[in-house]
N, C-alpha and C. Protein backbone atom coordinates (compact mmCIF):
# COMPACT_ATOMS: atom_id res chain seq x y z
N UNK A 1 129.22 -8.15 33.64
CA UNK A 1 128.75 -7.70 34.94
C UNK A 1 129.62 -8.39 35.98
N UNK A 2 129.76 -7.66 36.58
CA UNK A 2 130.92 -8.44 37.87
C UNK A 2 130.19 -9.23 38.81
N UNK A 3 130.71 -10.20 39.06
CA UNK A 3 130.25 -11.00 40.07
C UNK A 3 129.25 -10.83 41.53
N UNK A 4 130.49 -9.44 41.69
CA UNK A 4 129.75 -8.44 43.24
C UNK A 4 128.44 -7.94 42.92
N UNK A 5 128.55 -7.10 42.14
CA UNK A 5 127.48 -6.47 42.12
C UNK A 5 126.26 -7.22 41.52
N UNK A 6 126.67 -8.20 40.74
CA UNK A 6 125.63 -9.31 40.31
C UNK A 6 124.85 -9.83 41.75
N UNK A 7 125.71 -10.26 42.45
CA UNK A 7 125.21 -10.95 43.88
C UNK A 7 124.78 -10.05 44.55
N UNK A 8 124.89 -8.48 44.49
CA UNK A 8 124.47 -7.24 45.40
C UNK A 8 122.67 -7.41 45.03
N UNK A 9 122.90 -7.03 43.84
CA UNK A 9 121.25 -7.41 42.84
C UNK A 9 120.25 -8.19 43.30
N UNK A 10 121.03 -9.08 43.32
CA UNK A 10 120.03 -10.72 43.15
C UNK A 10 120.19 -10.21 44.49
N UNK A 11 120.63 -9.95 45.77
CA UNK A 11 120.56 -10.15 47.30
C UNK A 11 119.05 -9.08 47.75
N UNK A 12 119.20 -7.97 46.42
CA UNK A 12 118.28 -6.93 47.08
C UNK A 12 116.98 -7.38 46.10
N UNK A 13 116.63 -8.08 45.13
CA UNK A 13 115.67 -8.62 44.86
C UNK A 13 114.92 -9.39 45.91
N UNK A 14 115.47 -10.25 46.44
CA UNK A 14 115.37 -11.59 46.97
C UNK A 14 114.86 -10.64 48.35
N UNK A 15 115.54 -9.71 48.99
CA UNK A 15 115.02 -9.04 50.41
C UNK A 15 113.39 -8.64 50.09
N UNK A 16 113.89 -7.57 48.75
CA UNK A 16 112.18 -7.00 48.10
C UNK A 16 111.32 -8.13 47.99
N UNK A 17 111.74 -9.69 47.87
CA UNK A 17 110.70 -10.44 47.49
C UNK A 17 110.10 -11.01 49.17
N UNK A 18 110.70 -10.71 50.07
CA UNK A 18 110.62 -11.23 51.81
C UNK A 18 109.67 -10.12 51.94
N UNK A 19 110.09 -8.87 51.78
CA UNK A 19 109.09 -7.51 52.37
C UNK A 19 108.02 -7.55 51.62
N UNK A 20 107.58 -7.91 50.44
CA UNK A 20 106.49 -8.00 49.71
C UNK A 20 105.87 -9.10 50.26
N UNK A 21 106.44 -10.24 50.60
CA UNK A 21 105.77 -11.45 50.99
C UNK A 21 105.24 -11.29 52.15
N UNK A 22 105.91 -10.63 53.05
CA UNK A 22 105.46 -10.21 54.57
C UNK A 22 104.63 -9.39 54.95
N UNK A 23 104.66 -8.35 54.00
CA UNK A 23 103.46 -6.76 53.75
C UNK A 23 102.10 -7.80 53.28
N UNK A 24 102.07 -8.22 52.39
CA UNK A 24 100.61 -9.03 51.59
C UNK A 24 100.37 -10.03 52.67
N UNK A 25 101.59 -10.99 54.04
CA UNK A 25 100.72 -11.86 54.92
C UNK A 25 100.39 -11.46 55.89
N UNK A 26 100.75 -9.77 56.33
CA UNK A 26 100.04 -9.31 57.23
C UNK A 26 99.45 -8.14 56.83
N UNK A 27 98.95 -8.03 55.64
CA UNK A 27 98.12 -6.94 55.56
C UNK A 27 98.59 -5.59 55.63
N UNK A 28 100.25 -5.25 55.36
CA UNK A 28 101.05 -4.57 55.67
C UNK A 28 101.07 -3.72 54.57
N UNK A 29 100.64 -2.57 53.65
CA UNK A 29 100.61 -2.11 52.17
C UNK A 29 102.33 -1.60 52.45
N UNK A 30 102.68 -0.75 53.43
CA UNK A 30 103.23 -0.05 53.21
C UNK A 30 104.98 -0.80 53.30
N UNK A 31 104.37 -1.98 53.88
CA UNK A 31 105.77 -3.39 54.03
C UNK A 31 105.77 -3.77 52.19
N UNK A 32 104.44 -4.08 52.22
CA UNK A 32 104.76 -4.35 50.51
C UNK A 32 104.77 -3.85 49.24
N UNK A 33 104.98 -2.51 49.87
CA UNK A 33 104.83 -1.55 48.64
C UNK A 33 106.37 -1.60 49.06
N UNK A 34 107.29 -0.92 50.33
CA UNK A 34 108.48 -1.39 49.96
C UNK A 34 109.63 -2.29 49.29
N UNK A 35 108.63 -3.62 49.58
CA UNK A 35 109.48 -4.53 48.98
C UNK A 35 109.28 -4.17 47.16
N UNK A 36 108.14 -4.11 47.28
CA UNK A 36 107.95 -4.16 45.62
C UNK A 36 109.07 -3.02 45.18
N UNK A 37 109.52 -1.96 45.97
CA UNK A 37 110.24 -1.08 45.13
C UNK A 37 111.83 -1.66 45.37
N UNK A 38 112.10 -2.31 46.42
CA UNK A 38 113.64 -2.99 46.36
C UNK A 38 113.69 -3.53 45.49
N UNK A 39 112.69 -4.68 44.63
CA UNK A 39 112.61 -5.94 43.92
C UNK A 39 113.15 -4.23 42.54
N UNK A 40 112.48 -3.24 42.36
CA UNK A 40 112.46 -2.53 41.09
C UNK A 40 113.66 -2.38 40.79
N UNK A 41 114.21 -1.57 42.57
CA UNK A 41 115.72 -1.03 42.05
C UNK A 41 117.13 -1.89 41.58
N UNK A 42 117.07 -3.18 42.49
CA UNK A 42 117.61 -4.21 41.95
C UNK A 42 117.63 -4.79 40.90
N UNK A 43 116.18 -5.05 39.98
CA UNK A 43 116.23 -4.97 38.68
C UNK A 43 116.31 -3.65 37.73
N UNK A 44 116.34 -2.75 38.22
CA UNK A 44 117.16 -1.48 37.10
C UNK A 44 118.60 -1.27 37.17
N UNK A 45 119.23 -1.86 38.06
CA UNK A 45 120.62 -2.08 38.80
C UNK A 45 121.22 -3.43 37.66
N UNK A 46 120.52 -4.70 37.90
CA UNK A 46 120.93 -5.17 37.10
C UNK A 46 121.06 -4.80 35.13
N UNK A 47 120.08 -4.11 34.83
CA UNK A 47 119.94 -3.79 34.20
C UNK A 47 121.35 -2.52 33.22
N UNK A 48 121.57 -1.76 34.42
CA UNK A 48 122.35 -0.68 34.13
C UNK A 48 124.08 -1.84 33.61
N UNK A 49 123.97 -2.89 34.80
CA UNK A 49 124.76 -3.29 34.33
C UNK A 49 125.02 -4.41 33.39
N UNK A 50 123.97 -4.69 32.71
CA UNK A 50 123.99 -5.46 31.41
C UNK A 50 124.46 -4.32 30.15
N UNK A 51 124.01 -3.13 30.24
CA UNK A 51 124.61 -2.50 29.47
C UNK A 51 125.74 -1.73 29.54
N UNK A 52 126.40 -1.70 30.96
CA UNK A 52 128.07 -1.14 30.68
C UNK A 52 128.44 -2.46 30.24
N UNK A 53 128.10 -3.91 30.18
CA UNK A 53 128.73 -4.91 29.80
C UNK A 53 128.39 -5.09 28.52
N UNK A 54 127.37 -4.64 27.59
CA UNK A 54 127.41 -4.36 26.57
C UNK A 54 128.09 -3.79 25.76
N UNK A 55 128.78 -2.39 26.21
CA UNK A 55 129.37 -1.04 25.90
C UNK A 55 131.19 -1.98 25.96
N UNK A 56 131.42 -2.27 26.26
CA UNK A 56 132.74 -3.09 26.87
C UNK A 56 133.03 -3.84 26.31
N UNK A 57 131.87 -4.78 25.30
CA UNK A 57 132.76 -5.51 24.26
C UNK A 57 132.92 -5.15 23.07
C-alpha cells in the first residue's frame, strides 16, 4: 500500500471519528451518522488496498 493513500485513509477515518464525536456531543444524528460513514469508506479504502498489495507479490 503506498504511503499516500495509506495517510489519505487514516486522515478520512480520523475526520469520520471528529463528525461522529461531534454529532453524539450535540445530539447531531445526522453529523454522526456522517462521520460513521467516512470512518466506513476509509476502512473499505484501506482495505481495497491491502489487496492490490496482496495481488503484487
Amino acid at each position: 500500500m503506498s504511503s499516500v493513500d495509506k495517510s489519505k485513509n487514516k486522515a478520512q477515518i480520523t475526520k469520520g471519528k471528529i463528525k461522529a464525536s461531534l454529532g453524539k456531543a450535540t445530539r447531531n444524528d445526522k453529523l454522526m451518522a456522517d462521520g460513521q460513514i467516512d470512518q466506513l469508506k476509509g476502512h473499505v479504502k484501506q482495505a481495497g488496498e491491502k489487496v492490490k498489495d496482496a495481488f503484487k507479490k
